[in-house]
Protein backbone atom coordinates (compact mmCIF):
# COMPACT_ATOMS: atom_id res chain seq x y z
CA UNK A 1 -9.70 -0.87 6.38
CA UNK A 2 -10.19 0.53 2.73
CA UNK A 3 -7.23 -1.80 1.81
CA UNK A 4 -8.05 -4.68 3.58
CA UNK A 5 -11.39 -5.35 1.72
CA UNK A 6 -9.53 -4.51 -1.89
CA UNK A 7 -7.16 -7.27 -0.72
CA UNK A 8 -9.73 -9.62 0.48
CA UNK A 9 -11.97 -8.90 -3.15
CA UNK A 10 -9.16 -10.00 -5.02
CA UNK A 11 -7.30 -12.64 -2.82
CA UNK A 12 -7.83 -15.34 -5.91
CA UNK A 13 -5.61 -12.45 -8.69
CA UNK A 14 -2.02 -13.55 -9.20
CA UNK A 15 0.13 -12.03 -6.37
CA UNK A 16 2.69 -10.25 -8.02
CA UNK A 17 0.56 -9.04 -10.86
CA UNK A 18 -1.66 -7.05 -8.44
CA UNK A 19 1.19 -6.20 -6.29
CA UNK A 20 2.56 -4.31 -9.69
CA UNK A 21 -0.68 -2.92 -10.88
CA UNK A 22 -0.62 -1.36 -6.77
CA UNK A 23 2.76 0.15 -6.84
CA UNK A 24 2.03 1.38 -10.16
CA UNK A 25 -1.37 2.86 -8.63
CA UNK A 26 0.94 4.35 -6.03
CA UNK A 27 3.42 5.99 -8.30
CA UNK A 28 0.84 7.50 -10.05
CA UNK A 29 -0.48 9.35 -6.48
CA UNK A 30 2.67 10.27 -6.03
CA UNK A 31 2.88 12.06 -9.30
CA UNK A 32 0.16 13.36 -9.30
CA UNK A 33 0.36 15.10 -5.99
CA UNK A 34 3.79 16.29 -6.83
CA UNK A 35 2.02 17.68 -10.26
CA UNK A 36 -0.33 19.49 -8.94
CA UNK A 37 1.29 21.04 -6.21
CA UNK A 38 1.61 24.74 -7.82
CA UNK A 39 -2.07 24.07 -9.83
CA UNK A 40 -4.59 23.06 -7.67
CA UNK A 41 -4.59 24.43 -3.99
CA UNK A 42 -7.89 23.02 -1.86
CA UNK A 43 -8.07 20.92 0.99
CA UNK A 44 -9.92 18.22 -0.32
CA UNK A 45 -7.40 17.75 -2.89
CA UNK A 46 -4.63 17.63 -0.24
CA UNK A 47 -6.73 14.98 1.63
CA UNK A 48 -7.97 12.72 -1.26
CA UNK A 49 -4.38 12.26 -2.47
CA UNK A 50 -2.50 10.80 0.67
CA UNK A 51 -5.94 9.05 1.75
CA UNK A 52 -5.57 7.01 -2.20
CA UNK A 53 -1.99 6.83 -1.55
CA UNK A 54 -2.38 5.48 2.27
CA UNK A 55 -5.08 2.72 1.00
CA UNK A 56 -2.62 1.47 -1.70
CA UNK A 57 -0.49 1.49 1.19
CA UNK A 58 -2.49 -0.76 2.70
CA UNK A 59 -3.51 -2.96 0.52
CA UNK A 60 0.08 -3.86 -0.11
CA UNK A 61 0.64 -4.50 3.53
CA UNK A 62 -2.17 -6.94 3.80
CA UNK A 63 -0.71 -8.69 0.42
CA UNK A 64 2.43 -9.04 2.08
CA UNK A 65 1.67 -9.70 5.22
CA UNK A 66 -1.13 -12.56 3.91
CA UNK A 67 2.08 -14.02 1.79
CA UNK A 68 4.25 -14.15 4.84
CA UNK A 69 2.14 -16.14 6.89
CA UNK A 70 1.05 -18.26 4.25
CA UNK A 71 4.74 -19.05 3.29
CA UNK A 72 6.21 -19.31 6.76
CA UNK A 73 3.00 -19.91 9.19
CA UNK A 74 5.47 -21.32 12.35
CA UNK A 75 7.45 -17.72 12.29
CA UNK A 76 4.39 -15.37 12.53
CA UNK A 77 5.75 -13.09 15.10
CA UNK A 78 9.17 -12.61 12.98
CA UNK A 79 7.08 -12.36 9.58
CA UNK A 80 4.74 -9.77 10.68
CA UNK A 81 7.76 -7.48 12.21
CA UNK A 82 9.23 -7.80 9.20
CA UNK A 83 6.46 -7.17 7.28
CA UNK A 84 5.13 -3.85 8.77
CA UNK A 85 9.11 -2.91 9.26
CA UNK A 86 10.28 -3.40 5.59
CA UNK A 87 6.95 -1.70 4.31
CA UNK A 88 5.52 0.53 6.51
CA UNK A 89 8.03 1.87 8.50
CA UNK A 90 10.44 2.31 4.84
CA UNK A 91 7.45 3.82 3.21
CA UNK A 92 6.75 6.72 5.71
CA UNK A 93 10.19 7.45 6.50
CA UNK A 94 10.98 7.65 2.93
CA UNK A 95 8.27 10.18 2.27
């Protein structure tokens, strides 16, 4: 839900320029979890770090999924499989 109210705050910002600043957001979770792996070794560190990661998750879902029924609003069904297939799904598995 974390993701969804970042997305709806800043629904009026250029779409691809906060879709970078988010996957750079990500990346940088990503590092830093695989940085710390042999340095830091407490729970809430391994459960702040997927949570951010998750919520930038998120927050490019909603993006997406906002774009894809704005762009194609008479294929909703077809937008929103693709849309939680080519992010979500791709995502996790690739993790």
């Amino acid at each position: 839900m974390v993701g969804g109210f970042i997305s709806k705050a800043t629904i009026s910002r250029p779409f691809f320029r906060k879709l970078a600043l988010n996957n750079g957001l990500q990346l940088l979770f990503a590092v830093a979890m695989l940085g710390s792996l042999y340095f830091v070794i407490t729970c809430i560190h391994w459960c702040f770090l997927p949570l951010s990661f998750m919520r930038a998750q998120a927050y490019t879902f909603n993006n997406y999924f906002t774009f894809c029924l704005s762009s194609f609003p008479n294929n909703a069904g077809i937008a929103s499989g693709l849309t939680a297939f080519s992010l979500c799904d791709r995502i996790c598995y690739e993790l």
